[in-house]
Protein backbone atom coordinates (compact mmCIF):
# COMPACT_ATOMS: atom_id res chain seq x y z
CA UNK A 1 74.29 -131.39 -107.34
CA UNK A 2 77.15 -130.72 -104.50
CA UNK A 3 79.12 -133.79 -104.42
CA UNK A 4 79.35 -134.17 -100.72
CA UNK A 5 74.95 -133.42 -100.75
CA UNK A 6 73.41 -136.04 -98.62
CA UNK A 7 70.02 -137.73 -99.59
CA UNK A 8 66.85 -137.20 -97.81
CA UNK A 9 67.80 -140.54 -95.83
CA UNK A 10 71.05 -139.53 -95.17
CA UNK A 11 69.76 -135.92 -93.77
CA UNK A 12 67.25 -137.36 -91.94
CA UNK A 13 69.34 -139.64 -90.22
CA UNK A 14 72.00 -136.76 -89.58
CA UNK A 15 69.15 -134.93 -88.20
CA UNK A 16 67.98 -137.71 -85.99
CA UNK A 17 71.59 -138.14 -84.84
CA UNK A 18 71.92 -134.87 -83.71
CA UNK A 19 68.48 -134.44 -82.08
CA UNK A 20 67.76 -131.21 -83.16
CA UNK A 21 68.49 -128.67 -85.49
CA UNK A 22 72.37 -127.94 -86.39
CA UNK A 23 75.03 -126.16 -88.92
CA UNK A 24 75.52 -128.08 -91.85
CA UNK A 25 78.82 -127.12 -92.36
CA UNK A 26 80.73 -129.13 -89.78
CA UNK A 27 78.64 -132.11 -89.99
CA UNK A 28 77.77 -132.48 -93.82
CA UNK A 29 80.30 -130.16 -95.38
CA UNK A 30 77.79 -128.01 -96.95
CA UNK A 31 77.28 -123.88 -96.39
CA UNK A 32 73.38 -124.01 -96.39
CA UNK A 33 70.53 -126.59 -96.51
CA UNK A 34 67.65 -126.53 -99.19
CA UNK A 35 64.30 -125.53 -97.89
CA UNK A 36 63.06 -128.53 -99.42
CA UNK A 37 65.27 -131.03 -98.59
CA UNK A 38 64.85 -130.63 -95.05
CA UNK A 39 61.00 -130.51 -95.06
CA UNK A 40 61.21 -134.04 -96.93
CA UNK A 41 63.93 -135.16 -94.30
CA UNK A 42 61.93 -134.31 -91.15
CA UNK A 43 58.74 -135.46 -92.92
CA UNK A 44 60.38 -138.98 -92.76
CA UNK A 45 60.86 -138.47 -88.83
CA UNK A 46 57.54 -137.18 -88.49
CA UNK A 47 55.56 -139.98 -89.94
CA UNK A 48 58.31 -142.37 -87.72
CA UNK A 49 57.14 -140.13 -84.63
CA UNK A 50 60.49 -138.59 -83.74
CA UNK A 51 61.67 -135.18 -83.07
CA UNK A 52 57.57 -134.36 -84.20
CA UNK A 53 58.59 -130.13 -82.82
CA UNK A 54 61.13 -129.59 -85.09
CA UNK A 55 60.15 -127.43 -88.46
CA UNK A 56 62.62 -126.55 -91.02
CA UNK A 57 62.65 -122.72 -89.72
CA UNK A 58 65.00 -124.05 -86.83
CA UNK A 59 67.25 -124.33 -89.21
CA UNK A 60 70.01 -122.12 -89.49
CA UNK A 61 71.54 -121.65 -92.80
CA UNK A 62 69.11 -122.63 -94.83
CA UNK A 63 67.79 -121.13 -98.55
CA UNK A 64 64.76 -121.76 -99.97
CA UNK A 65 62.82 -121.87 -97.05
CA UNK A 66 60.38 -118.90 -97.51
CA UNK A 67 59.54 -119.25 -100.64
CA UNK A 68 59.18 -121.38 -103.75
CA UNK A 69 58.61 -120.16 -107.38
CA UNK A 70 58.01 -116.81 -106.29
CA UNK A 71 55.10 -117.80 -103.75
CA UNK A 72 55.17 -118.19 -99.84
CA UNK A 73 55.62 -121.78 -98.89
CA UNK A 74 53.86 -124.29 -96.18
CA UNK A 75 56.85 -123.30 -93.74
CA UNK A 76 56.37 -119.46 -94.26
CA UNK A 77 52.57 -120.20 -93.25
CA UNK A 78 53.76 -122.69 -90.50
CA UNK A 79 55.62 -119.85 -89.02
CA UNK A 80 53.00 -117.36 -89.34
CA UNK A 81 50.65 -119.43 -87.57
CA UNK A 82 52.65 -119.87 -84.45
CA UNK A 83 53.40 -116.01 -84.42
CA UNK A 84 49.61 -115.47 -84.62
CA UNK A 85 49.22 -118.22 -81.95
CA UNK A 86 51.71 -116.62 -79.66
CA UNK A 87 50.84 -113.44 -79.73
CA UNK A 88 46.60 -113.67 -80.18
CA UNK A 89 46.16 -116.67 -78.04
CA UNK A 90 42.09 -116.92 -79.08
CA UNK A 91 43.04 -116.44 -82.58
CA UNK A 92 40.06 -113.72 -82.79
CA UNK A 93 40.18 -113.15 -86.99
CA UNK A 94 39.08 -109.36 -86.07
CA UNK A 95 41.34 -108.89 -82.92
CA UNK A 96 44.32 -109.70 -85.36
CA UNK A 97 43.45 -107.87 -88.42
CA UNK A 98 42.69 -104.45 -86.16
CA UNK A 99 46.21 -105.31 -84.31
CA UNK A 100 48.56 -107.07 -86.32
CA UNK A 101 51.92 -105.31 -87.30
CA UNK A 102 55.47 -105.93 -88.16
CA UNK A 103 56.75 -105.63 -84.61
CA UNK A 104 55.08 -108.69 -83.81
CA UNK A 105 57.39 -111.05 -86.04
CA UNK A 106 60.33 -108.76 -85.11
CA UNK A 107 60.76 -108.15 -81.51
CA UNK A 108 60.55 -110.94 -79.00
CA UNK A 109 61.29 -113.87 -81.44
CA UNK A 110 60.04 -117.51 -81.08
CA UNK A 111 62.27 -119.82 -78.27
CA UNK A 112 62.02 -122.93 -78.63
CA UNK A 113 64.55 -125.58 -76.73
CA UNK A 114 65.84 -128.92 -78.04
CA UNK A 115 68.32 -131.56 -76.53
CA UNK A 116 68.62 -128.56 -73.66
CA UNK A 117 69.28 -125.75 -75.96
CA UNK A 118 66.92 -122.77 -76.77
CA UNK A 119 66.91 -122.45 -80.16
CA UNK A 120 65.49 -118.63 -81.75
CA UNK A 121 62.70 -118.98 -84.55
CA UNK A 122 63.71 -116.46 -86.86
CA UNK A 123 60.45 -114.94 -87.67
CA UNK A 124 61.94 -111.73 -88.86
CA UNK A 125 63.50 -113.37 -91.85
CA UNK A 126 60.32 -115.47 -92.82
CA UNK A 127 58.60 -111.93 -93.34
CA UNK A 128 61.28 -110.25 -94.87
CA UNK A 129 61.89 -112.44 -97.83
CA UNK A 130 58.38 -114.38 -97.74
CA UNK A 131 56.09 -111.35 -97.44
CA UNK A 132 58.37 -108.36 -98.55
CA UNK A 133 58.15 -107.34 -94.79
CA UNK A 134 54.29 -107.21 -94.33
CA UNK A 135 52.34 -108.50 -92.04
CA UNK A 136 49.46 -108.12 -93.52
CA UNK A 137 50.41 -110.57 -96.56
CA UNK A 138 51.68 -113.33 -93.93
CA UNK A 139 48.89 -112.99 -91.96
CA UNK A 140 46.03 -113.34 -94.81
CA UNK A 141 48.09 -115.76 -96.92
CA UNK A 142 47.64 -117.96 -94.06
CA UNK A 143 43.89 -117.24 -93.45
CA UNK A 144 43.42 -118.15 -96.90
CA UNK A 145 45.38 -121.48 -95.99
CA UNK A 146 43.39 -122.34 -93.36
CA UNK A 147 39.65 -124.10 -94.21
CA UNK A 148 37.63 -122.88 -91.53
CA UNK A 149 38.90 -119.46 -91.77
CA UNK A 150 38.96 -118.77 -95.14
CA UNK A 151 35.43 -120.33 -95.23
CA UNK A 152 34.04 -118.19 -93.01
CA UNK A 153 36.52 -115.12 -94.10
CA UNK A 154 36.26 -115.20 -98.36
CA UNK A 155 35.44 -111.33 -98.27
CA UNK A 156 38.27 -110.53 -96.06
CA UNK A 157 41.52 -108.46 -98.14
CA UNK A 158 44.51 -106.22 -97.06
CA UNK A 159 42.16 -103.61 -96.70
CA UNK A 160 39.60 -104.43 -93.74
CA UNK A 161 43.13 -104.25 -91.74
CA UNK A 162 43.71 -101.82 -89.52
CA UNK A 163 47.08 -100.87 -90.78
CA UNK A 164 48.42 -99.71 -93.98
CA UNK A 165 49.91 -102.32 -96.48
CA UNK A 166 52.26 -101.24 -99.18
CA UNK A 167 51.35 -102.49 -102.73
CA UNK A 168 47.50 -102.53 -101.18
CA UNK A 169 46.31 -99.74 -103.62
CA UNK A 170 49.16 -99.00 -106.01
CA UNK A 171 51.62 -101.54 -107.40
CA UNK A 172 55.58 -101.04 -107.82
CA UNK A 173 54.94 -99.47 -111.46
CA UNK A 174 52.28 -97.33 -109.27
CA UNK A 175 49.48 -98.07 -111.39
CA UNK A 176 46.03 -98.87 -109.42
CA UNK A 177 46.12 -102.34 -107.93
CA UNK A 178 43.16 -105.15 -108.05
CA UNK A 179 42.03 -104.48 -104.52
CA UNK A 180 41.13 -100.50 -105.23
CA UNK A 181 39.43 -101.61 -107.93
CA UNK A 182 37.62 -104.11 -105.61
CA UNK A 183 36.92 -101.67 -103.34
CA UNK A 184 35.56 -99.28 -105.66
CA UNK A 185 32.72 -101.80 -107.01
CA UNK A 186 31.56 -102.85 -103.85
CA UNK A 187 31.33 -98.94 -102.59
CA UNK A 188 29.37 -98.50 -105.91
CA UNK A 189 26.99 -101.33 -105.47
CA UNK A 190 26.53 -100.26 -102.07
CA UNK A 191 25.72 -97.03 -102.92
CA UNK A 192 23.32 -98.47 -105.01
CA UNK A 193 22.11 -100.28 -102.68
CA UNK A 194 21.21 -97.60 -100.73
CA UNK A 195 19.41 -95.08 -102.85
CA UNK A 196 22.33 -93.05 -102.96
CA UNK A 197 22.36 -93.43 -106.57
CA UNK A 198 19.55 -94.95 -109.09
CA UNK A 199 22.40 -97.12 -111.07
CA UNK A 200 25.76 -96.85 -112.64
CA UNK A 201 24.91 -94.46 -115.01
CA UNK A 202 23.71 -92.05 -112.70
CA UNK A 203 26.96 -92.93 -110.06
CA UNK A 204 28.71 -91.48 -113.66
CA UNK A 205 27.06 -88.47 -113.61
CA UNK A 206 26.72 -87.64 -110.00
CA UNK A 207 29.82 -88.96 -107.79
CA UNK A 208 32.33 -86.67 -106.22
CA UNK A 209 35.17 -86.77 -103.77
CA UNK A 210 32.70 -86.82 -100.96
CA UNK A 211 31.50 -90.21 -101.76
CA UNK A 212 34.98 -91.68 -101.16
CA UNK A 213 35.32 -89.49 -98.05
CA UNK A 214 33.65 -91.70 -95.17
CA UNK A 215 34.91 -94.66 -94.19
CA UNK A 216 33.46 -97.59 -96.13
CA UNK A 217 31.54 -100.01 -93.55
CA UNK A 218 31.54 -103.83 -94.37
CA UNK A 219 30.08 -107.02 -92.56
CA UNK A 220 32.16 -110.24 -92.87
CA UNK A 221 31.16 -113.24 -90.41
CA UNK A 222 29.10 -111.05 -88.46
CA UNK A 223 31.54 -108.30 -87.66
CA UNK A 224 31.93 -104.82 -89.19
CA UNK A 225 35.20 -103.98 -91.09
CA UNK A 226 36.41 -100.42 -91.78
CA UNK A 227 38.07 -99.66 -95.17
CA UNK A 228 39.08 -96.46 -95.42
CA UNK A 229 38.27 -95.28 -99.23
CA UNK A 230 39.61 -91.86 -98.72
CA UNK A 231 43.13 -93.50 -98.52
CA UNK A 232 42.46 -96.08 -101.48
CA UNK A 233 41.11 -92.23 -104.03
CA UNK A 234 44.76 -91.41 -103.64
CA UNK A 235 45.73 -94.46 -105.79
CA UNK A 236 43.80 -91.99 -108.54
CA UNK A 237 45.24 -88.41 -107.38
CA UNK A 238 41.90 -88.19 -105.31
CA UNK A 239 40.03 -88.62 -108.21
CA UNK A 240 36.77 -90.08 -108.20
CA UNK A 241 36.15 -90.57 -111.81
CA UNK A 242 39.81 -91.75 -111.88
CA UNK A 243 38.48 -94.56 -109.92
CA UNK A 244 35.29 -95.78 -111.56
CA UNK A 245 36.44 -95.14 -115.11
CA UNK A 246 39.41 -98.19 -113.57
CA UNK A 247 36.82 -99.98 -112.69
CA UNK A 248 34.98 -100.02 -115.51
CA UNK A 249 37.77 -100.40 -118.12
CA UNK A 250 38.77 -104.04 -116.07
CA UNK A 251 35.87 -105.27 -115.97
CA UNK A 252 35.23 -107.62 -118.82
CA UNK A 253 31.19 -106.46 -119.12
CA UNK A 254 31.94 -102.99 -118.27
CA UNK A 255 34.11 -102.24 -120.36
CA UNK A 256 32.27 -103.16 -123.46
CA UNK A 257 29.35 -101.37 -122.06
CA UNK A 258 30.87 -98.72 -121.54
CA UNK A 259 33.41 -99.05 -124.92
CA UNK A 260 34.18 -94.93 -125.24
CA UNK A 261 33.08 -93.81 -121.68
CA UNK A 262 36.09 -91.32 -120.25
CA UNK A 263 36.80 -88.78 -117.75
CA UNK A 264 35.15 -85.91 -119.96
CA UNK A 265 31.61 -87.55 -119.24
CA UNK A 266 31.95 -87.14 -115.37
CA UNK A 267 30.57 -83.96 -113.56
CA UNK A 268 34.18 -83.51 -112.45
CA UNK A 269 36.99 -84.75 -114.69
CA UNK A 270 40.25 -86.31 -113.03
CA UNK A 271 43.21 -84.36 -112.60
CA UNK A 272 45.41 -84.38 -116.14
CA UNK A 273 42.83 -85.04 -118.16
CA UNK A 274 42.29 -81.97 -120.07
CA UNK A 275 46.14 -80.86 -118.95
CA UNK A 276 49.06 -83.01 -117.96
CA UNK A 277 51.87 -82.10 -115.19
CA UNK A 278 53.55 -79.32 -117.39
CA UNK A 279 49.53 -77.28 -117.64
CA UNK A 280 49.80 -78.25 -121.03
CA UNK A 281 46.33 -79.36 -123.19
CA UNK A 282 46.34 -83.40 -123.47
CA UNK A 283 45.46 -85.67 -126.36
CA UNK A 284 42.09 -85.97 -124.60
CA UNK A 285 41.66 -81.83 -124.83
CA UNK A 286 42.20 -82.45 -128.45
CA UNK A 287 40.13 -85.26 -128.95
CA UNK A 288 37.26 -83.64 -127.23
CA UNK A 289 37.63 -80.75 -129.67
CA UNK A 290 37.36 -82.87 -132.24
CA UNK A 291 34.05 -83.74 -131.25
CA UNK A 292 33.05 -80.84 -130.94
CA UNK A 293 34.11 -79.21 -134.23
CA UNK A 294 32.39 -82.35 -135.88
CA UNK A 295 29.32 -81.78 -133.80
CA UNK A 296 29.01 -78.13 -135.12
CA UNK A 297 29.82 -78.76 -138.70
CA UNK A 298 27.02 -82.12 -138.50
CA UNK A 299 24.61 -79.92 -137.26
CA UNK A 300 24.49 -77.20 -139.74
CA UNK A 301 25.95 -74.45 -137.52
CA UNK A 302 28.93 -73.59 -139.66
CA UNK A 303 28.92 -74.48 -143.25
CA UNK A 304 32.35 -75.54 -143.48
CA UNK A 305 36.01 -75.43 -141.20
CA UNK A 306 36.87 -72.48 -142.63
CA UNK A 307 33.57 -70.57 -141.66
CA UNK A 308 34.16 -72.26 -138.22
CA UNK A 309 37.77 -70.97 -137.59
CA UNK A 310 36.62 -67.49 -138.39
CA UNK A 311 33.13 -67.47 -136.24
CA UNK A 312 33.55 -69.70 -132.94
CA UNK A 313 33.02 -68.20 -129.66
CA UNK A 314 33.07 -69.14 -126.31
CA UNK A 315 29.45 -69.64 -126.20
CA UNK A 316 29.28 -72.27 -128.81
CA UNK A 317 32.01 -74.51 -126.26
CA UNK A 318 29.61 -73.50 -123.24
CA UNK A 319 25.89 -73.44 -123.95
CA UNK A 320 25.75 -76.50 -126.31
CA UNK A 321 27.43 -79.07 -125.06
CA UNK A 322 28.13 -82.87 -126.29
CA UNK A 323 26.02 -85.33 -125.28
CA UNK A 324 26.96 -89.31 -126.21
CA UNK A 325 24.91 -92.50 -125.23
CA UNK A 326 26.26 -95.45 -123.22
CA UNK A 327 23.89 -97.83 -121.91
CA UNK A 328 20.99 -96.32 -123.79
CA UNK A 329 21.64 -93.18 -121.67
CA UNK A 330 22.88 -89.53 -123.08
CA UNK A 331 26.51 -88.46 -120.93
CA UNK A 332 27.17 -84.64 -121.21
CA UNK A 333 30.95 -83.61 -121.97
CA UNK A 334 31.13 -80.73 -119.87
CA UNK A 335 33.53 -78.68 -122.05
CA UNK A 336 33.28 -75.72 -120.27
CA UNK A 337 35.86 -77.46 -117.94
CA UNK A 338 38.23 -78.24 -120.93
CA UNK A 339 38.14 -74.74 -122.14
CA UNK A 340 40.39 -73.92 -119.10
CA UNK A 341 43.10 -75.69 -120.67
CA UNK A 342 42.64 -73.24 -123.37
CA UNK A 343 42.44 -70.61 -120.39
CA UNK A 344 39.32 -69.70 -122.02
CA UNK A 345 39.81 -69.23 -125.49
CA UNK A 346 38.02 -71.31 -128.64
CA UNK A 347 40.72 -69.86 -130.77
CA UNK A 348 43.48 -71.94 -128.66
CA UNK A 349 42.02 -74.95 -128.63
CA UNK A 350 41.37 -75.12 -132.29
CA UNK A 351 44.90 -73.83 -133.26
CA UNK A 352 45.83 -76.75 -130.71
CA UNK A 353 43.75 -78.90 -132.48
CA UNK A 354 45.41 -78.16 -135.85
CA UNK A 355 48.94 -78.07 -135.26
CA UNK A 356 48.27 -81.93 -133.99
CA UNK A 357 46.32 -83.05 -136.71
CA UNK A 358 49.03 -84.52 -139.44
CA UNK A 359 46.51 -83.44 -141.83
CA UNK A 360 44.75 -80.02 -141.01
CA UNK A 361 48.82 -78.93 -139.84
CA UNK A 362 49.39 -78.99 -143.20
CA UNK A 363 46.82 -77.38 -144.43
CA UNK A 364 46.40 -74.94 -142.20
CA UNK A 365 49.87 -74.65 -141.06
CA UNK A 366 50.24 -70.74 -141.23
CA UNK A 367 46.78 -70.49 -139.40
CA UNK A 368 47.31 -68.28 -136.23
CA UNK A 369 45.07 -66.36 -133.58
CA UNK A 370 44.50 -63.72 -135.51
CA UNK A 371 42.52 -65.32 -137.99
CA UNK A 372 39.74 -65.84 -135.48
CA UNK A 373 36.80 -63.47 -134.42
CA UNK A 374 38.67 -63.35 -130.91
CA UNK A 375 42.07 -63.79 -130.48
CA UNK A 376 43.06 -65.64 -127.61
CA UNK A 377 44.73 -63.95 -124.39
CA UNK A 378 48.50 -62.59 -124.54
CA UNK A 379 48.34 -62.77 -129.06
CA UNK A 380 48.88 -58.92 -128.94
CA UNK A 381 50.24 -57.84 -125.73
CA UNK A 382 52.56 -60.32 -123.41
CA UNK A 383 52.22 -60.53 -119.86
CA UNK A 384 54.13 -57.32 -118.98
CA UNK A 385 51.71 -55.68 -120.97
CA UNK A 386 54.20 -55.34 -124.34
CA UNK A 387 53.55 -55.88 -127.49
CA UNK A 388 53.87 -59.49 -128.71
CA UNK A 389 55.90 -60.99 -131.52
CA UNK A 390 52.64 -62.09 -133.17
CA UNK A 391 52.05 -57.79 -133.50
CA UNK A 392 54.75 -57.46 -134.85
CA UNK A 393 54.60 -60.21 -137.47
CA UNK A 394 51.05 -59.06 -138.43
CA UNK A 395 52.10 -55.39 -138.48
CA UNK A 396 55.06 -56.60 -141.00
CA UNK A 397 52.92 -58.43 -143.45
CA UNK A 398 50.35 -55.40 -143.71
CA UNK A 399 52.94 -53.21 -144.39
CA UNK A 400 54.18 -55.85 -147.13
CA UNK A 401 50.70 -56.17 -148.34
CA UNK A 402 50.35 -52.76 -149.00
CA UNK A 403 53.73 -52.81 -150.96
CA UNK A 404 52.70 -55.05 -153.12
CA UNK A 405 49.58 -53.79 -153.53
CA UNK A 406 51.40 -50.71 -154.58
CA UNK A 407 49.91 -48.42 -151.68
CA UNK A 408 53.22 -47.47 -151.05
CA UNK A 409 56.80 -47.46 -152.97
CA UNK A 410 59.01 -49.32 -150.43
CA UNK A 411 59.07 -49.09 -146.48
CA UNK A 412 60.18 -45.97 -146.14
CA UNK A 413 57.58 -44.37 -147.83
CA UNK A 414 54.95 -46.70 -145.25
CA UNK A 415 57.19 -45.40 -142.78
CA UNK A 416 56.62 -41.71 -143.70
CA UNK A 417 52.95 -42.08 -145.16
CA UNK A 418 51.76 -44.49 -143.09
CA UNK A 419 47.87 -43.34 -141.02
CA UNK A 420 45.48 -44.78 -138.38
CA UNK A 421 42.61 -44.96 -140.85
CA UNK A 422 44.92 -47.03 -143.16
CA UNK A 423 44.61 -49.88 -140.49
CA UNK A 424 41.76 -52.10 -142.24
CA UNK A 425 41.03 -56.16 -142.15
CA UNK A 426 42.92 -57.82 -144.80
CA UNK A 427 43.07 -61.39 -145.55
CA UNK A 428 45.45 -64.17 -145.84
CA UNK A 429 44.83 -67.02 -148.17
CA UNK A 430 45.12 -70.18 -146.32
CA UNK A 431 43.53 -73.98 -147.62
CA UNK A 432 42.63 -72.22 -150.54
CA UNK A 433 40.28 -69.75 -148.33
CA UNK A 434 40.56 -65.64 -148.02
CA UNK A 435 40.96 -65.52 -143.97
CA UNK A 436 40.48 -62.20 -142.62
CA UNK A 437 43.11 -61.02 -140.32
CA UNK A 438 42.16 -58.80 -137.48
CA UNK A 439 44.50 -56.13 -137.82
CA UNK A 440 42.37 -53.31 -136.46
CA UNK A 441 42.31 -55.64 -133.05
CA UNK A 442 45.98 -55.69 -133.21
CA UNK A 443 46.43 -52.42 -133.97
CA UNK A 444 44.41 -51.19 -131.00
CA UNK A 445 44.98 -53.30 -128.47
CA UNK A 446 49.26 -53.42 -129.10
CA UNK A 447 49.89 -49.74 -129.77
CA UNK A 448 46.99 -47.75 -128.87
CA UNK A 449 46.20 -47.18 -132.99
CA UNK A 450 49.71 -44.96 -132.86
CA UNK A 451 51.61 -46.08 -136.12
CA UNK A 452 54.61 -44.51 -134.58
CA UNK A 453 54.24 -46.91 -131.92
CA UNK A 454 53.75 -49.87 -134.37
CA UNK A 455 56.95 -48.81 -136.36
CA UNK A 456 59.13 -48.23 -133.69
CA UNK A 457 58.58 -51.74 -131.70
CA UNK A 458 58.50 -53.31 -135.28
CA UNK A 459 62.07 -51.61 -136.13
CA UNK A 460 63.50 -52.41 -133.04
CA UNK A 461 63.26 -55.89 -132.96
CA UNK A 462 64.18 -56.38 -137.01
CA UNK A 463 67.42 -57.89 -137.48
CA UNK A 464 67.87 -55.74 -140.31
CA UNK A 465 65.75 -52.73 -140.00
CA UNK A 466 66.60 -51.75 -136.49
CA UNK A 467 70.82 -50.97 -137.80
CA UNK A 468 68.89 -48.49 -140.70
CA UNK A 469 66.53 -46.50 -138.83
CA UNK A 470 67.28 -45.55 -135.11
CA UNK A 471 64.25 -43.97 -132.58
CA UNK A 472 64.88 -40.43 -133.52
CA UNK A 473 65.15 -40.95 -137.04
CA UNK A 474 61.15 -42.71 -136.56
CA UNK A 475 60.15 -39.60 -135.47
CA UNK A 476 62.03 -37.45 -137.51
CA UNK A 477 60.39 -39.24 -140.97
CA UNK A 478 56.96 -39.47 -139.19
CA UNK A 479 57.16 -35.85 -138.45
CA UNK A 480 57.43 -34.98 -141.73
CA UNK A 481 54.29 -36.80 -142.57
């Protein structure tokens, strides 16, 4: 405690004294007056009828005042009353939540006069450090304050206001805040309500953007409230699943309900969920492929992973998709959509699959594209239309193979003896399985089935090879073929 701090009877008398409010320097000796202290001080004069006008706020120098343990205090809603009173003299509750902004708590301040001198209510500093700056906080902390209005108001929140509140639909960490999620179950139920959907599970399968597109309509006390939902989707990247799988996942029956539901059983998934800022595929992509390679191998449609990797089209990720049951009701995972992360290819998304799998990686680790029926886009050829490294490291290992096999002495005689109809499907043993390697497809689509091609893009980019044989001397061996 400050040595020279009075006591609540001492204040109060100082206050009395002075007969209005003053600087507590010159008179007590002290920089700034507690909040608290001088609300307990002028209660004394208050009960004792004196000086019955004068609220801590007329204070200067004061701390404390606005707020206590982090919430808005009795003087903060004191305050906000009289600015309300002031500047909405009926105190409509609809006039002042279609009007209300900062400019009336900052321009044209509060005058009020004691022992012949006007003294300024700062307002501006109540709403700065009670409220963060927003009216709309001041104004419905006091409505919920006040018994006849929050009585008559209970439905009422940030978002029947006519202006925008920050914090209102995303919080500092800009995560989703309590009152979209609010908003987003009463726009479902009255959907409901309507027709527009049977139930839940069909608001699941059927909802889209335009849903959250007109303004939602609500009646509190009699009077019609506009809360614009369009505003509140951008809380979840203007995504409507975004918003009802929120919903669902905080609320405590939901979300047991609906234990497993995600953004891959909507008709329209959010944004990131089968590919995350960078366009890469996300855990979900891969979890979803799961599924599906369990649903496939369940079924009876390939006998093992192996015969999977090696027969899987596009068809089998479009025509059959995954169905799973929530709330005794089957939920389609459109996976069409999450082949696009794959940008279109099965082989992709399995590969992805694989390398993220702390098992299968291991397994499978020297699995590639071309071990699939159809290798996915830019394996053989890059963008600019040139051959890929994958060509050339599946061109390489053929001509090894056939080394070994003893189809030729050493390179230079698969250099020299090297022909088109030599280019067959070999295999690479992988998991303990014979995969067939599509070198035919690579052959053809990379160098247009010219081995002269396929050895000169091959030598070229060897760190070794490309010092021993130069262009001409390619053609020079191949000529004598």
């Amino acid at each position: 405690m400050h040595p020279n701090k009075p006591s609540i009877d001492e204040l109060a008398k100082a206050i009395y004294d002075e007969g209005g409010p003053f600087d507590p320097k010159p008179r007590l000796g002290l920089k700034r007056l507690a909040g608290q202290d001088l609300s307990d001080a002028l209660h004394i004069l208050h009960s004792q009828g004196y000086l019955t006008d004068l609220q801590p706020y007329h204070f200067p120098n004061t701390h404390g005042l606005w707020k206590k343990n982090g919430q808005p205090t009795d003087t903060s809603r004191e305050l906000t009353k009289r600015v309300l009173e002031h500047h909405f003299p009926s105190m409509n509750v609809r006039e002042i939540t279609q009007q209300i902004s900062q400019e009336h708590f900052l321009q044209n301040p509060l005058v009020d006069t004691f022992n012949d001198t006007p003294v300024t209510v700062n307002s501006e500093s109540m709403l700065m450090n009670g409220y963060r700056g927003s009216p709309i906080d001041a104004t419905l902390d006091f409505f919920r304050h006040e018994p006849t209005i929050r009585a008559n108001y209970a439905l009422l929140g940030p978002e029947h206001f006519g202006t925008f509140s920050i914090g209102m639909w995303v919080d500092k960490n800009e995560k989703p805040t309590q009152t979209a999620r609010n908003v987003t179950r009463r726009l479902v139920a009255s959907y409901i309500a309507d027709g527009t959907f049977r139930d839940l599970n069909d608001v699941i399968k059927r909802v889209s953007a335009i849903h959250f597109v007109p303004d939602f309509k609500e009646v509190i006390n009699g009077e019609t409230y506009t809360v614009n939902t369009k505003s509140m989707l951008r809380a979840y990247s203007c995504s409507p699943s975004g918003a009802i799988l929120d919903y669902i996942h905080n609320d405590p029956h939901l979300k047991i309900a609906y234990q497993g539901l995600g953004s891959e059983h909507f008709s329209k998934a959010a944004m990131n969920t089968w590919t995350d800022k960078d366009e890469n595929p996300t855990d979900k992509s891969r979890e979803v492929v799961g599924k599906i390679i369990t649903h496939y191998l369940s079924n009876g449609t390939f006998r093992d992973f192996n015969e999977l990797i090696e027969n899987i089209s596009k068809d089998e990720f479009i025509s059959n998709p995954i169905r799973e049951e929530f709330c005794g009701e089957e939920f389609t995972i459109h996976s069409s959509s999450l082949l696009n992360a794959y940008k279109g290819s099965p082989s992709a998304a399995i590969l992805d699959y694989v390398a993220h799998d702390q098992n299968l990686s291991k397994m499978y680790g020297r699995l590639g594209p071309e071990h699939f029926s159809v290798a996915q886009m830019n394996t053989w050829k890059d963008k600019k239309g040139h051959p890929t490294q994958k060509s050339r490291d599946v061109f390489g290992r053929m001509i090894v193979k056939f080394i070994t096999e003893g189809k030729f002495k050493n390179f230079s005689d698969a250099l020299k003896n090297l022909h088109q109809t030599d280019i067959k499907t070999h295999t690479d043993e992988i998991a303990g399985y014979q995969f067939k390697v599509s070198v035919q497809s690579m052959f053809n689509y990379a160098y247009n089935n010219s081995p002269i091609k396929a050895f000169t893009d091959y030598i070229s980019h060897h760190p070794v090879l490309k010092y021993q044989y130069s262009p001409q001397q390619i053609r020079q061996i191949r000529k004598t073929a």
